[in-house]
PDB file of N, CA and C in Angstrom:
ATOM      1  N   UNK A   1      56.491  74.267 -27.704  1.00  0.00           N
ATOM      2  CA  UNK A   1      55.921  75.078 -26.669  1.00  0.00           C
ATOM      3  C   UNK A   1      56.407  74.642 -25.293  1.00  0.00           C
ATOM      4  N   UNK A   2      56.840  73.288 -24.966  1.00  0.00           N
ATOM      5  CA  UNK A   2      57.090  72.658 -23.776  1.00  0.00           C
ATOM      6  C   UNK A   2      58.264  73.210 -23.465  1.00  0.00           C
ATOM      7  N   UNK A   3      59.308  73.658 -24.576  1.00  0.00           N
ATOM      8  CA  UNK A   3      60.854  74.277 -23.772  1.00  0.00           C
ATOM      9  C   UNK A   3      60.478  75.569 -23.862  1.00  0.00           C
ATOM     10  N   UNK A   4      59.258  76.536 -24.627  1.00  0.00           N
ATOM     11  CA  UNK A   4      59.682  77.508 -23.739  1.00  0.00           C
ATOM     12  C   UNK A   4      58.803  78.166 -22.692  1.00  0.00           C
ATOM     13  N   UNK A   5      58.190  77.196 -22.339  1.00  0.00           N
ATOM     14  CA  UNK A   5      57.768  76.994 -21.021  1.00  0.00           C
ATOM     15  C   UNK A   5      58.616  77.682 -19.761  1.00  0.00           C
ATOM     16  N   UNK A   6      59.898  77.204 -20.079  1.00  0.00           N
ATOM     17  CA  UNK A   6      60.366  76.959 -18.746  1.00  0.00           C
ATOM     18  C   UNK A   6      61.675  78.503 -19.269  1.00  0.00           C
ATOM     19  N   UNK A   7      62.116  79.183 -19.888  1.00  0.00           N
ATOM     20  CA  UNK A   7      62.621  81.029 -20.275  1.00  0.00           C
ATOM     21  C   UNK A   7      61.494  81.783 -19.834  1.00  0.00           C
ATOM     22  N   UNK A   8      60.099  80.959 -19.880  1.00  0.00           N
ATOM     23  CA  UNK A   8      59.060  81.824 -19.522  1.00  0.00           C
ATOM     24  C   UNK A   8      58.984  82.376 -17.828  1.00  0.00           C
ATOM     25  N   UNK A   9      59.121  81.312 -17.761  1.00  0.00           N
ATOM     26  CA  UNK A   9      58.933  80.780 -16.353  1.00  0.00           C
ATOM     27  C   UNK A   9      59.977  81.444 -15.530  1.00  0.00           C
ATOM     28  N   UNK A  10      61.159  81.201 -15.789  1.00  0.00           N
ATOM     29  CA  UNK A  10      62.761  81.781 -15.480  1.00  0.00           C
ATOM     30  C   UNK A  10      62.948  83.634 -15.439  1.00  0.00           C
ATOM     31  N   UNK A  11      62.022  84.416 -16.759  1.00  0.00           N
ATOM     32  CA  UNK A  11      61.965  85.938 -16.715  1.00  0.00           C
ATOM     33  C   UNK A  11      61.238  85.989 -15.913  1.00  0.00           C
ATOM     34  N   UNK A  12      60.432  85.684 -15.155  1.00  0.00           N
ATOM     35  CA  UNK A  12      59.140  86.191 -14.525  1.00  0.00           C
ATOM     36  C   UNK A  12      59.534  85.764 -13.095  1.00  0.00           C
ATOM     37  N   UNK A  13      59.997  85.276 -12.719  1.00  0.00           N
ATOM     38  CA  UNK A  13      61.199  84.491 -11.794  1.00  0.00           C
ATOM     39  C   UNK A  13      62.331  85.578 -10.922  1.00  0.00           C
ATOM     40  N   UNK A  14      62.312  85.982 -12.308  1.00  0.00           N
ATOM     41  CA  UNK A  14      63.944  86.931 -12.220  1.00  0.00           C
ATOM     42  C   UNK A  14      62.918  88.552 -12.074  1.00  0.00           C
ATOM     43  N   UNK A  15      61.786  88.449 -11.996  1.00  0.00           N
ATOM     44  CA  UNK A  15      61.359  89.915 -11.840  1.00  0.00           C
ATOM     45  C   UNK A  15      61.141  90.042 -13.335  1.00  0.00           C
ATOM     46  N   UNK A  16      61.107  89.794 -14.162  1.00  0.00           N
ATOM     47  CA  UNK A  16      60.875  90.411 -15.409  1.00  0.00           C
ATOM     48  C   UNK A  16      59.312  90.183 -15.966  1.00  0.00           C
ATOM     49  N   UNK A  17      58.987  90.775 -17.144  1.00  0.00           N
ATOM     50  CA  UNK A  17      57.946  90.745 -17.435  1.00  0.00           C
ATOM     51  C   UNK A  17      58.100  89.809 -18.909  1.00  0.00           C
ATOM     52  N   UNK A  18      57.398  88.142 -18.808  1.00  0.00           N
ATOM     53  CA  UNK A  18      57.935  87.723 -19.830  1.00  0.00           C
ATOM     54  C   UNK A  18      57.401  88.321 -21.441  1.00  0.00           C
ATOM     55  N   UNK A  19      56.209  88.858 -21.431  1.00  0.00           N
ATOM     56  CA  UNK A  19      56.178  89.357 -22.562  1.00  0.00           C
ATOM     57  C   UNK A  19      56.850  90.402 -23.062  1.00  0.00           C
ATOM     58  N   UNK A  20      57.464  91.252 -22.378  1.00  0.00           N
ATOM     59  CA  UNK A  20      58.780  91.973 -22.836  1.00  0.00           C
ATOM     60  C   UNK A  20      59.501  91.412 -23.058  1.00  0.00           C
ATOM     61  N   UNK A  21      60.166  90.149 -22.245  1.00  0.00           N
ATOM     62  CA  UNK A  21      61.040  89.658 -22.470  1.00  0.00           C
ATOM     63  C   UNK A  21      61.473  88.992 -24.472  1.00  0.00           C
ATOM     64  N   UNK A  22      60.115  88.039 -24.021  1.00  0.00           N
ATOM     65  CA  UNK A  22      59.613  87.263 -25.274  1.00  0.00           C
ATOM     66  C   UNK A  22      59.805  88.068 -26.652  1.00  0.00           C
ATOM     67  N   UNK A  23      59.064  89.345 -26.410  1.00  0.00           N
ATOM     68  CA  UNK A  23      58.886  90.532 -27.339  1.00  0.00           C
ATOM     69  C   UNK A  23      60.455  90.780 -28.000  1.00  0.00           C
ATOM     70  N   UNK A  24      61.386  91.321 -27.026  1.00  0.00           N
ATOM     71  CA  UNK A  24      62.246  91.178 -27.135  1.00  0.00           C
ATOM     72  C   UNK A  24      63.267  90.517 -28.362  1.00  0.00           C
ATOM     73  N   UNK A  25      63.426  88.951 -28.108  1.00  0.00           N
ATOM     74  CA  UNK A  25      63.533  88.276 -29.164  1.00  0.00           C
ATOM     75  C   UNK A  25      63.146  88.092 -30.053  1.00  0.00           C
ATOM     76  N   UNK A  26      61.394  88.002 -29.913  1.00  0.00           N
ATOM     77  CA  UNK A  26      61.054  87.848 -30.971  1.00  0.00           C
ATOM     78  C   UNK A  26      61.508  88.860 -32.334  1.00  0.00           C
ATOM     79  N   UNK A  27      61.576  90.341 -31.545  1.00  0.00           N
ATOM     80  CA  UNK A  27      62.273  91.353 -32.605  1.00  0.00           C
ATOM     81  C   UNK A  27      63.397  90.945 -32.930  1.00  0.00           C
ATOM     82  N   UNK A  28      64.022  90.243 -32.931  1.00  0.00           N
ATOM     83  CA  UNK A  28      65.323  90.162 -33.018  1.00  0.00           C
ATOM     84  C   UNK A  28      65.439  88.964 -34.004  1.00  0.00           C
ATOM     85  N   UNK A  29      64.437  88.416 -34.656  1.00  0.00           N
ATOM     86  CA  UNK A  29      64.140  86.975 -35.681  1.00  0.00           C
ATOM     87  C   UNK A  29      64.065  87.750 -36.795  1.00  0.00           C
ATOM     88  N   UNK A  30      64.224  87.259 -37.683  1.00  0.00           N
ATOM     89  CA  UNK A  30      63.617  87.076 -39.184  1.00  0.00           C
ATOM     90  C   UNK A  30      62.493  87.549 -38.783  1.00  0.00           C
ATOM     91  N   UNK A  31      61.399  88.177 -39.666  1.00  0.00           N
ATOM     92  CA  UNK A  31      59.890  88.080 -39.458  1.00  0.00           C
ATOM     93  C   UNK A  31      59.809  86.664 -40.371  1.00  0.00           C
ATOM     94  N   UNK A  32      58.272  86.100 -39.494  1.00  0.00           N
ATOM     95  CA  UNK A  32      58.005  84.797 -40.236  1.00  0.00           C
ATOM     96  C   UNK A  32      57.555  84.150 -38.533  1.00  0.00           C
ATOM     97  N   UNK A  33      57.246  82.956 -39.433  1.00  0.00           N
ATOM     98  CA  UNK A  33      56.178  81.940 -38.011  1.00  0.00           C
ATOM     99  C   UNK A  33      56.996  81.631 -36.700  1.00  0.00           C
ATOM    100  N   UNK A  34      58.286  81.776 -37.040  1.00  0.00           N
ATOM    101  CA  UNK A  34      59.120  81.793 -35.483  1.00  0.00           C
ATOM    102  C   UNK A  34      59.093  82.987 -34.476  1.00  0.00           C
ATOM    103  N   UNK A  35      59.002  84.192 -34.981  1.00  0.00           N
ATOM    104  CA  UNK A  35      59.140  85.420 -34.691  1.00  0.00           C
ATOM    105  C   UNK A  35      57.690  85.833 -33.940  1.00  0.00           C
ATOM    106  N   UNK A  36      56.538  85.214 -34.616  1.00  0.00           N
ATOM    107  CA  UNK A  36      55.518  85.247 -34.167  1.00  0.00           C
ATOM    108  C   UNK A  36      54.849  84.163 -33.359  1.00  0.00           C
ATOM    109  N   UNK A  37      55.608  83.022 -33.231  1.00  0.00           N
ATOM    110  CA  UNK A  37      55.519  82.055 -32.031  1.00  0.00           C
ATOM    111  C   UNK A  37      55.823  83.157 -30.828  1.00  0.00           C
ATOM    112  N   UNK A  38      56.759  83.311 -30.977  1.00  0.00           N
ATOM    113  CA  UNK A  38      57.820  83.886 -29.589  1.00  0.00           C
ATOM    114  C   UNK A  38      57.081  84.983 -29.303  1.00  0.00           C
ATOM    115  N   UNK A  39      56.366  85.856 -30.216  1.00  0.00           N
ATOM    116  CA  UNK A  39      55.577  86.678 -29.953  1.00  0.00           C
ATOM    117  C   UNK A  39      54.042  85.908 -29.050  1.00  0.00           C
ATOM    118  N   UNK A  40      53.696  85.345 -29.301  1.00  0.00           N
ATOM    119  CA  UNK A  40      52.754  85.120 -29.103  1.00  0.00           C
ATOM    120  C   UNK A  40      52.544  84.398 -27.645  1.00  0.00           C
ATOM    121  N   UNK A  41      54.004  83.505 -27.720  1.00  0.00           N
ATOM    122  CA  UNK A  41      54.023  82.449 -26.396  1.00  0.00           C
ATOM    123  C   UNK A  41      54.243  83.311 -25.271  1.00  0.00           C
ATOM    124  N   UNK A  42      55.111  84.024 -25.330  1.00  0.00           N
ATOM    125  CA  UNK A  42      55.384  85.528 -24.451  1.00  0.00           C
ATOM    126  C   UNK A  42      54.208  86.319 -24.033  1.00  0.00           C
ATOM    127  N   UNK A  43      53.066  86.414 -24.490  1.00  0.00           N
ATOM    128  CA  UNK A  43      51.619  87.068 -24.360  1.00  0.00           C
ATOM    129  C   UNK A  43      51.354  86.674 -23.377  1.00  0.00           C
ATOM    130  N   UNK A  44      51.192  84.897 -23.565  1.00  0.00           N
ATOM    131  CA  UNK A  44      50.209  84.203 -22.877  1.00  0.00           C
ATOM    132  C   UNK A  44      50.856  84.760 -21.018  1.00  0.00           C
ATOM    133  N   UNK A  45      49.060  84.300 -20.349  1.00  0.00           N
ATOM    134  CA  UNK A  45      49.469  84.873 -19.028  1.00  0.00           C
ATOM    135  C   UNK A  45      49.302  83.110 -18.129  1.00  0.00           C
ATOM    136  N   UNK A  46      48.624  82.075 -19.301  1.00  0.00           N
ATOM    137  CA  UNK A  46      48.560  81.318 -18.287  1.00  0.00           C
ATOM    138  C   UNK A  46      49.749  79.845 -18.387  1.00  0.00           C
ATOM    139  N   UNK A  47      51.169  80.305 -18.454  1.00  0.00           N
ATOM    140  CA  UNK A  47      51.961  79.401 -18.164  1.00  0.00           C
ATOM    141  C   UNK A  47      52.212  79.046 -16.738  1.00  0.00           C
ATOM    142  N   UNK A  48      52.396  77.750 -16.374  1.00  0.00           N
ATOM    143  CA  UNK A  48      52.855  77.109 -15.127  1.00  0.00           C
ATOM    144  C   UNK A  48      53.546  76.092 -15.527  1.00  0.00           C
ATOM    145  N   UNK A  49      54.827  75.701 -14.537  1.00  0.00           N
ATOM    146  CA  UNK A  49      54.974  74.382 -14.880  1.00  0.00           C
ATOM    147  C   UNK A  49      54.750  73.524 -15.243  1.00  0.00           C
ATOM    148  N   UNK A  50      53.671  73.305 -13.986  1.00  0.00           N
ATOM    149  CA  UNK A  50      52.565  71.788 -13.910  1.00  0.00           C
ATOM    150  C   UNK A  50      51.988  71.974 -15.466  1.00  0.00           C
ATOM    151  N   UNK A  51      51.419  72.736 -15.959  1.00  0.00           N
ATOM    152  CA  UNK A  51      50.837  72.245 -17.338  1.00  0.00           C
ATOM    153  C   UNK A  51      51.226  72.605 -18.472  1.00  0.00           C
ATOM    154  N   UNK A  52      52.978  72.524 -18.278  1.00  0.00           N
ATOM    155  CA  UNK A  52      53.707  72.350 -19.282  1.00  0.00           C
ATOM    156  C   UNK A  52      54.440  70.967 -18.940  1.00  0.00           C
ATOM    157  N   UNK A  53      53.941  70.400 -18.041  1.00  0.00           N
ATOM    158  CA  UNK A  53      55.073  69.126 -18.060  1.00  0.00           C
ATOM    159  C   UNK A  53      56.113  69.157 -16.722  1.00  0.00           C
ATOM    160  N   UNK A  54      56.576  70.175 -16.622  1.00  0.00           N
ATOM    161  CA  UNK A  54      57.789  70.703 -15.974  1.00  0.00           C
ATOM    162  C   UNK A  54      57.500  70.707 -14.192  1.00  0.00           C
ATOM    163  N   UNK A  55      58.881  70.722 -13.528  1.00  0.00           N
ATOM    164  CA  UNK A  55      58.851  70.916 -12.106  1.00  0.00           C
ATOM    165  C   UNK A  55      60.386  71.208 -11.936  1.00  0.00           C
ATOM    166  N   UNK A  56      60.219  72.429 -10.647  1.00  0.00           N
ATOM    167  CA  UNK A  56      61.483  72.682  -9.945  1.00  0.00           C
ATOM    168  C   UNK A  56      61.519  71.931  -8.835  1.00  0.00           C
ATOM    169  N   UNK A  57      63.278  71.982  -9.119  1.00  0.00           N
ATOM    170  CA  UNK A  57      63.864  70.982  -8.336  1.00  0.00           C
ATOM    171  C   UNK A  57      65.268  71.718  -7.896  1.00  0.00           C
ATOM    172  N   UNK A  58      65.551  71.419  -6.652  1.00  0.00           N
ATOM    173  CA  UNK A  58      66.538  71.339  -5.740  1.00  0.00           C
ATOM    174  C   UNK A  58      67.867  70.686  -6.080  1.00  0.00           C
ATOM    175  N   UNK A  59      68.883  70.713  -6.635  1.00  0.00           N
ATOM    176  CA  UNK A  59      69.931  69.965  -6.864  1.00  0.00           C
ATOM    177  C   UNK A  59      71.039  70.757  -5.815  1.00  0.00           C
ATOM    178  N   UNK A  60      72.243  70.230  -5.584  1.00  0.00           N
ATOM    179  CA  UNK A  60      73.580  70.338  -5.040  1.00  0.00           C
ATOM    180  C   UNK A  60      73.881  71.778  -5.953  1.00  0.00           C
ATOM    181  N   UNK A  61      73.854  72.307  -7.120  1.00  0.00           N
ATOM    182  CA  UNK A  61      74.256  73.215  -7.464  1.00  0.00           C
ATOM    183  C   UNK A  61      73.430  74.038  -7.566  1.00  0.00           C
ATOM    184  N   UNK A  62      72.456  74.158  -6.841  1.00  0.00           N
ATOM    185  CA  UNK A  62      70.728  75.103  -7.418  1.00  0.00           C
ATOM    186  C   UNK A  62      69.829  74.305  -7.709  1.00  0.00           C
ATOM    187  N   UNK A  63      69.021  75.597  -8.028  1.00  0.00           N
ATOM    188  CA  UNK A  63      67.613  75.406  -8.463  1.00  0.00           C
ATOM    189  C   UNK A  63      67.908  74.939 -10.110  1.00  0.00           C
ATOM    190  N   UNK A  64      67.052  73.521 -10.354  1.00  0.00           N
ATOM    191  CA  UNK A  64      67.130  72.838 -12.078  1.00  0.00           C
ATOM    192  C   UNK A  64      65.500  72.899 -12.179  1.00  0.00           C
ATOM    193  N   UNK A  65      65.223  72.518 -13.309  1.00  0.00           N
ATOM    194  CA  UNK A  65      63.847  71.744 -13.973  1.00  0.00           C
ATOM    195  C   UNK A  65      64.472  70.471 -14.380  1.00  0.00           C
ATOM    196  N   UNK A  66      63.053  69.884 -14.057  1.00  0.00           N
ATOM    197  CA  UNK A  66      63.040  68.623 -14.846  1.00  0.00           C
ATOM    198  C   UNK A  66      62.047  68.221 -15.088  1.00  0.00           C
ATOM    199  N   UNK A  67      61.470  67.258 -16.316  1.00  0.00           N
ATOM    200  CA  UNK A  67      60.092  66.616 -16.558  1.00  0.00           C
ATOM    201  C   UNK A  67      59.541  66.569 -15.376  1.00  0.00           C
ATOM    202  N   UNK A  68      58.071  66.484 -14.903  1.00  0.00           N
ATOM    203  CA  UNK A  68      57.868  66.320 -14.236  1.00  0.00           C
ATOM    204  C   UNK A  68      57.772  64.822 -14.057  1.00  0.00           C
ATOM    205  N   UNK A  69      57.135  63.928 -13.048  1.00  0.00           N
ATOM    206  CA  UNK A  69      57.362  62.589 -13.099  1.00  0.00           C
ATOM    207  C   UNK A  69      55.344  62.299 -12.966  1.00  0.00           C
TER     208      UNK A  69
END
């Protein structure tokens, strides 16, 4: 759940709506417990960084993530 935290984070970012997004792929699996992760993680409305672990950061080439510290 902690990496896809941060595709979540990135569609919704980019203007998108991540449960379309999510939805998306998930159609695109096998049916089975992966297909319905991705379904499901994509739903949720209450992802943030902070309580996935995660923080943006500033580097020389862009915007990165990294653990948070």
């Amino acid at each position: 759940m902690v990496a896809l935290a941060v595709p979540w984070i990135v569609a919704q970012q980019l203007g998108g709506n991540p449960a379309e997004v999510f939805a998306t792929v998930g159609d695109s699996l096998p049916d089975g417990p992966v297909a319905r992760l991705v379904h499901t993680f994509g739903a949720r409305t209450d992802i943030t960084l902070d309580a996935f672990g995660w923080e943006l950061v500033t580097t020389a080439d862009g915007p990165d993530f990294r653990p948070a510290s």
